[in-house]
Protein backbone atom coordinates (compact mmCIF):
# COMPACT_ATOMS: atom_id res chain seq x y z
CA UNK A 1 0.00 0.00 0.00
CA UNK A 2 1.21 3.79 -1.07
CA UNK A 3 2.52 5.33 2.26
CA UNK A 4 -0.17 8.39 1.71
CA UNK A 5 -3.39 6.00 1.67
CA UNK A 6 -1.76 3.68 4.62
CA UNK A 7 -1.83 7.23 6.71
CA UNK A 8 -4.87 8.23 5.19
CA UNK A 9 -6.50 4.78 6.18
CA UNK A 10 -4.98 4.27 9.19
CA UNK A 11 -6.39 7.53 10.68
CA UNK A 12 -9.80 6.92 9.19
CA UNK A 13 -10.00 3.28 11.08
CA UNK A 14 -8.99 5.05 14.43
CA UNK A 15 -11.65 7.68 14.05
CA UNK A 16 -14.54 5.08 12.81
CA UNK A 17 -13.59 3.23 15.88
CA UNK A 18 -13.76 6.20 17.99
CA UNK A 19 -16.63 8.00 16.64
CA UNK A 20 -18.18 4.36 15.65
CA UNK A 21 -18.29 3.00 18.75
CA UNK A 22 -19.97 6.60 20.50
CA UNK A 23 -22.88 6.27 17.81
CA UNK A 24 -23.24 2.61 18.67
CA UNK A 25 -22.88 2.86 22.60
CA UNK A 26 -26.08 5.48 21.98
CA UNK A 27 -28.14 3.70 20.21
CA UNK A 28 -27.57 0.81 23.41
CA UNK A 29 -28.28 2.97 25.98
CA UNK A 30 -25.09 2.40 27.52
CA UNK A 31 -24.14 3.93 30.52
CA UNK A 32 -21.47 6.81 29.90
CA UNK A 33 -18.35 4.94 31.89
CA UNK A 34 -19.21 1.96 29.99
CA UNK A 35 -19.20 4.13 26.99
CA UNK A 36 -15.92 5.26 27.85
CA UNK A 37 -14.42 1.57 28.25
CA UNK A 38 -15.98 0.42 25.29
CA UNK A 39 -14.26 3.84 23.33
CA UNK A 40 -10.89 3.05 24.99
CA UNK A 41 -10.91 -0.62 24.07
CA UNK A 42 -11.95 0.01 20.12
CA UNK A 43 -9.76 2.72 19.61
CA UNK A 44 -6.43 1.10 21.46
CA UNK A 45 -7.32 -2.39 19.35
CA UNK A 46 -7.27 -0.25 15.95
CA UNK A 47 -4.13 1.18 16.91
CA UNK A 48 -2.33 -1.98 17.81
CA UNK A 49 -4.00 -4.00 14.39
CA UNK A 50 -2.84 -0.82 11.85
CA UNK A 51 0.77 -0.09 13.60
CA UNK A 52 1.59 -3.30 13.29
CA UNK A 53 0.94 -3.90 9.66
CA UNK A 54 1.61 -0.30 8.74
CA UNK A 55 4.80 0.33 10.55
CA UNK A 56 7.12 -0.77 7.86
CA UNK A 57 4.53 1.02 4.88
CA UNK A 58 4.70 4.19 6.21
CA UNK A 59 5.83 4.55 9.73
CA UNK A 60 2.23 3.90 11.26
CA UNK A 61 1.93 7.62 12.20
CA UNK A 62 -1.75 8.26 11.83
CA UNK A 63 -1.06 11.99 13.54
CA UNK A 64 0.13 14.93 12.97
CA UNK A 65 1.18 15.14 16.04
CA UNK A 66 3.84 12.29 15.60
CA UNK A 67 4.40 13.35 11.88
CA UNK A 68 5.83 16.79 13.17
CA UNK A 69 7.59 15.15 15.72
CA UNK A 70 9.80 12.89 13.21
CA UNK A 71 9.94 15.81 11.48
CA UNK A 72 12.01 17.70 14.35
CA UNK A 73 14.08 14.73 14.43
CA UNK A 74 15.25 14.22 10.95
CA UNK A 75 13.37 11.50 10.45
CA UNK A 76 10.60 12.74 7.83
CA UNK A 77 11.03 14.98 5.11
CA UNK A 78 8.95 18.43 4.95
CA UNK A 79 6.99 16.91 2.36
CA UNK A 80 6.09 13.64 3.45
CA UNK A 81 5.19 15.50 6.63
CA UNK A 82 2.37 18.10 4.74
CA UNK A 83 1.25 14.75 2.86
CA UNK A 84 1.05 12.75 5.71
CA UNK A 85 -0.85 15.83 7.52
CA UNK A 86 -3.06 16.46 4.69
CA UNK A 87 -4.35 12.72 3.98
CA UNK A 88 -4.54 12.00 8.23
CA UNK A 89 -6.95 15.16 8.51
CA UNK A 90 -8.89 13.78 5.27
CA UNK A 91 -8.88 10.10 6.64
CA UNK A 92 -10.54 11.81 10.20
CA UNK A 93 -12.95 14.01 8.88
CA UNK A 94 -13.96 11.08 6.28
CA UNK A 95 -14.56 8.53 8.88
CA UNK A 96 -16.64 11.22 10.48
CA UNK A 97 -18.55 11.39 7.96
CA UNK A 98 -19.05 7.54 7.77
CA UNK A 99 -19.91 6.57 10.79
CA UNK A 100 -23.03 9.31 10.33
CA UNK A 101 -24.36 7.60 7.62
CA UNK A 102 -23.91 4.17 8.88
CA UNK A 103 -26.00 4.92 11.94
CA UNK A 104 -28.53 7.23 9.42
CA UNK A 105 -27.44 10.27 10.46
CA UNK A 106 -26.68 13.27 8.29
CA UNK A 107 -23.36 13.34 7.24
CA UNK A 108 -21.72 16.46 8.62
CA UNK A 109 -22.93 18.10 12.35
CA UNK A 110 -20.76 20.82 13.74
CA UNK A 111 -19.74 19.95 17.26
CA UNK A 112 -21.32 22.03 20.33
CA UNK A 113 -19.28 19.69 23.08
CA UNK A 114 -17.14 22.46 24.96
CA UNK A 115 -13.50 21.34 26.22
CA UNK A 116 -12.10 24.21 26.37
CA UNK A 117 -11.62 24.14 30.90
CA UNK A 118 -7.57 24.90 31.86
CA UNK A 119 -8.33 21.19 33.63
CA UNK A 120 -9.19 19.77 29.92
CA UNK A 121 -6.14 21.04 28.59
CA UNK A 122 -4.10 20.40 30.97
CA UNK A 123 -5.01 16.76 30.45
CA UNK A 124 -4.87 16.98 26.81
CA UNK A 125 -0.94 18.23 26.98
CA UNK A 126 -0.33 15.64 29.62
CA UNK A 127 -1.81 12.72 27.45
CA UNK A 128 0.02 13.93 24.01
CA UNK A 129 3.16 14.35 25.51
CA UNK A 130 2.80 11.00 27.61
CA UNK A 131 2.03 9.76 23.89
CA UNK A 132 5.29 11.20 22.07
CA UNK A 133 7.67 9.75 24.78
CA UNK A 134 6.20 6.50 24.21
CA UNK A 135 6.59 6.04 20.62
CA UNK A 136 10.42 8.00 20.76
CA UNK A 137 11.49 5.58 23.63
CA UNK A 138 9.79 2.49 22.28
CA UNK A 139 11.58 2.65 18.61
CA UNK A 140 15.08 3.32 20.64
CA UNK A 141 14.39 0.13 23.29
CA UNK A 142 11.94 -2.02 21.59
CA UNK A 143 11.05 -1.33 18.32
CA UNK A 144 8.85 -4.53 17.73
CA UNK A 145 6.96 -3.80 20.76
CA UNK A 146 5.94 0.17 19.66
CA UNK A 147 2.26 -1.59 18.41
CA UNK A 148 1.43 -2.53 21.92
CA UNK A 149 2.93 0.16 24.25
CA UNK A 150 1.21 3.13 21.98
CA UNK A 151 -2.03 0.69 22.08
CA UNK A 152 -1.29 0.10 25.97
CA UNK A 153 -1.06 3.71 26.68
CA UNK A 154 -3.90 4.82 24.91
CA UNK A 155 -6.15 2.53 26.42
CA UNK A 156 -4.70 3.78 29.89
CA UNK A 157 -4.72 7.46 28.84
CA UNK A 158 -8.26 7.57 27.50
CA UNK A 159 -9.54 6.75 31.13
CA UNK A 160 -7.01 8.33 33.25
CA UNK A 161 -6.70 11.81 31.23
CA UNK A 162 -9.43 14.58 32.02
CA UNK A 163 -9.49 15.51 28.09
CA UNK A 164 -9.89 11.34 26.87
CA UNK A 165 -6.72 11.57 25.47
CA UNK A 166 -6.99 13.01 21.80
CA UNK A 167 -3.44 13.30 21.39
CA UNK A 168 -3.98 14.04 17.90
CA UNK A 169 -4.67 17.31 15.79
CA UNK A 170 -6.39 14.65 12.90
CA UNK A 171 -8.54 13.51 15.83
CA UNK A 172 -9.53 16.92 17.16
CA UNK A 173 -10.08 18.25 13.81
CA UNK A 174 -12.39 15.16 12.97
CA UNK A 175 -14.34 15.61 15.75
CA UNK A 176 -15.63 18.47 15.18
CA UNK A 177 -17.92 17.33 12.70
CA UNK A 178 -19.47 15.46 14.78
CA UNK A 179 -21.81 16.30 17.62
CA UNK A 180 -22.14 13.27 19.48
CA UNK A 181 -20.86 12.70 22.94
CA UNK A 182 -17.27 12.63 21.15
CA UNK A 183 -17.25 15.57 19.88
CA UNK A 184 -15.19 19.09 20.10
CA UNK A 185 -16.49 22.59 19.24
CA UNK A 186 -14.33 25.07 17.08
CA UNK A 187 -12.86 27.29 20.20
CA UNK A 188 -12.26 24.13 22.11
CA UNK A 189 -10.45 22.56 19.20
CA UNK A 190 -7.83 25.99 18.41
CA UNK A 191 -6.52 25.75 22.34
CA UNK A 192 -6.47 21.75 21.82
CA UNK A 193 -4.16 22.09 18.77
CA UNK A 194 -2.07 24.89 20.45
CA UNK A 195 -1.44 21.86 23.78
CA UNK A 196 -0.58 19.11 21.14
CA UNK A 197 1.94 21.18 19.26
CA UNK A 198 3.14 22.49 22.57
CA UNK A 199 3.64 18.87 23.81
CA UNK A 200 5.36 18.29 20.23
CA UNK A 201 8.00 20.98 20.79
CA UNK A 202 8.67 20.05 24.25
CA UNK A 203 9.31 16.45 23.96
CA UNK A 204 11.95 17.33 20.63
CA UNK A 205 13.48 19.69 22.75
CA UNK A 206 14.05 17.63 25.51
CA UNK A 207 15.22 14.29 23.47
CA UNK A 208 18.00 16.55 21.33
């Protein structure tokens, strides 16, 4: 598979799963902690199936987040990076889009869901950066075992973090086209992008 479509479908997966699994926790009646598990557990399993037969396609980034961050490092060109960028945001927002018309919804509704509290972001800088060191520290130690420690510590992070762990500017973005329980509005989602990249810049810094 071309490296471009692996990131683009990669990312799309993780945000069906995410978004998926809100729509169809709904439409149960699930209670919202349930919910929560049952969000954790879909979107850690995607991660672990797509890094580990993506890894050696394209890297297995699936965020801009992480895409920036082997950028710093010298380990992705700028050009791969804007690609990868540009078909992770599409592969969110598409998914998005998906999951509403799988569960007969219409296909695009703008977010409300405000996350914008200093405790929210707070959590949301905590879980991205918690995110970066794993994935830097895991290809150094243990490269084979990267698919399970990022799936591991997103499972953790999504219950432990007071944002869910987004951890992800294609994941933010996505969600705001959605207004489901998942969702982010548009302020919430420029101070959410502004903690990710923060976390970004911190982590390179600290590794160099």
């Amino acid at each position: 598979m071309n490296r471009y479509v692996a990131e683009f479908y990669g990312t799309f997966l993780l945000l069906l799963s995410i978004v998926g699994t809100a729509f169809m926790m709904e439409s149960m009646n699930t209670p919202s902690y349930l919910a929560l598990l049952a969000i954790a557990l879909a979107a850690s399993s995607i991660l672990f199936c797509n890094i580990t037969l993506f890894m050696k396609v394209s890297g297995a980034h699936f965020n801009p987040a992480v895409s920036l961050m082997m950028l710093l490092r010298g380990n992705l060109n700028t050009k791969d990076f804007a690609l990868y960028s540009i078909m992770q945001i599409l592969g969110a927002i598409s998914a998005v889009i998906c999951v509403h018309l799988m569960f007969g919804e219409g296909p695009i509704a703008i977010s409300e869901v405000d996350r914008s509290g200093t405790n929210i972001l707070l959590g949301e800088f905590i879980a991205t950066l918690g995110l970066l060191i794993v994935i830097i520290h895991g290809e150094k130690f243990s490269p084979s075992s990267v698919p399970i420690l990022v799936a591991s510590y997103i499972l953790s992070a999504i219950l432990f973090t007071s944002s869910t762990c987004f951890a992800n500017p294609a994941v933010t973005i996505g969600r705001l086209f959605t207004n489901s329980e998942v969702g982010i509005d548009l302020n919430s989602i420029i101070v959410f992008l502004i903690v990710e990249i923060l976390a970004v810049f911190v982590v390179s810094k600290s590794i160099e």
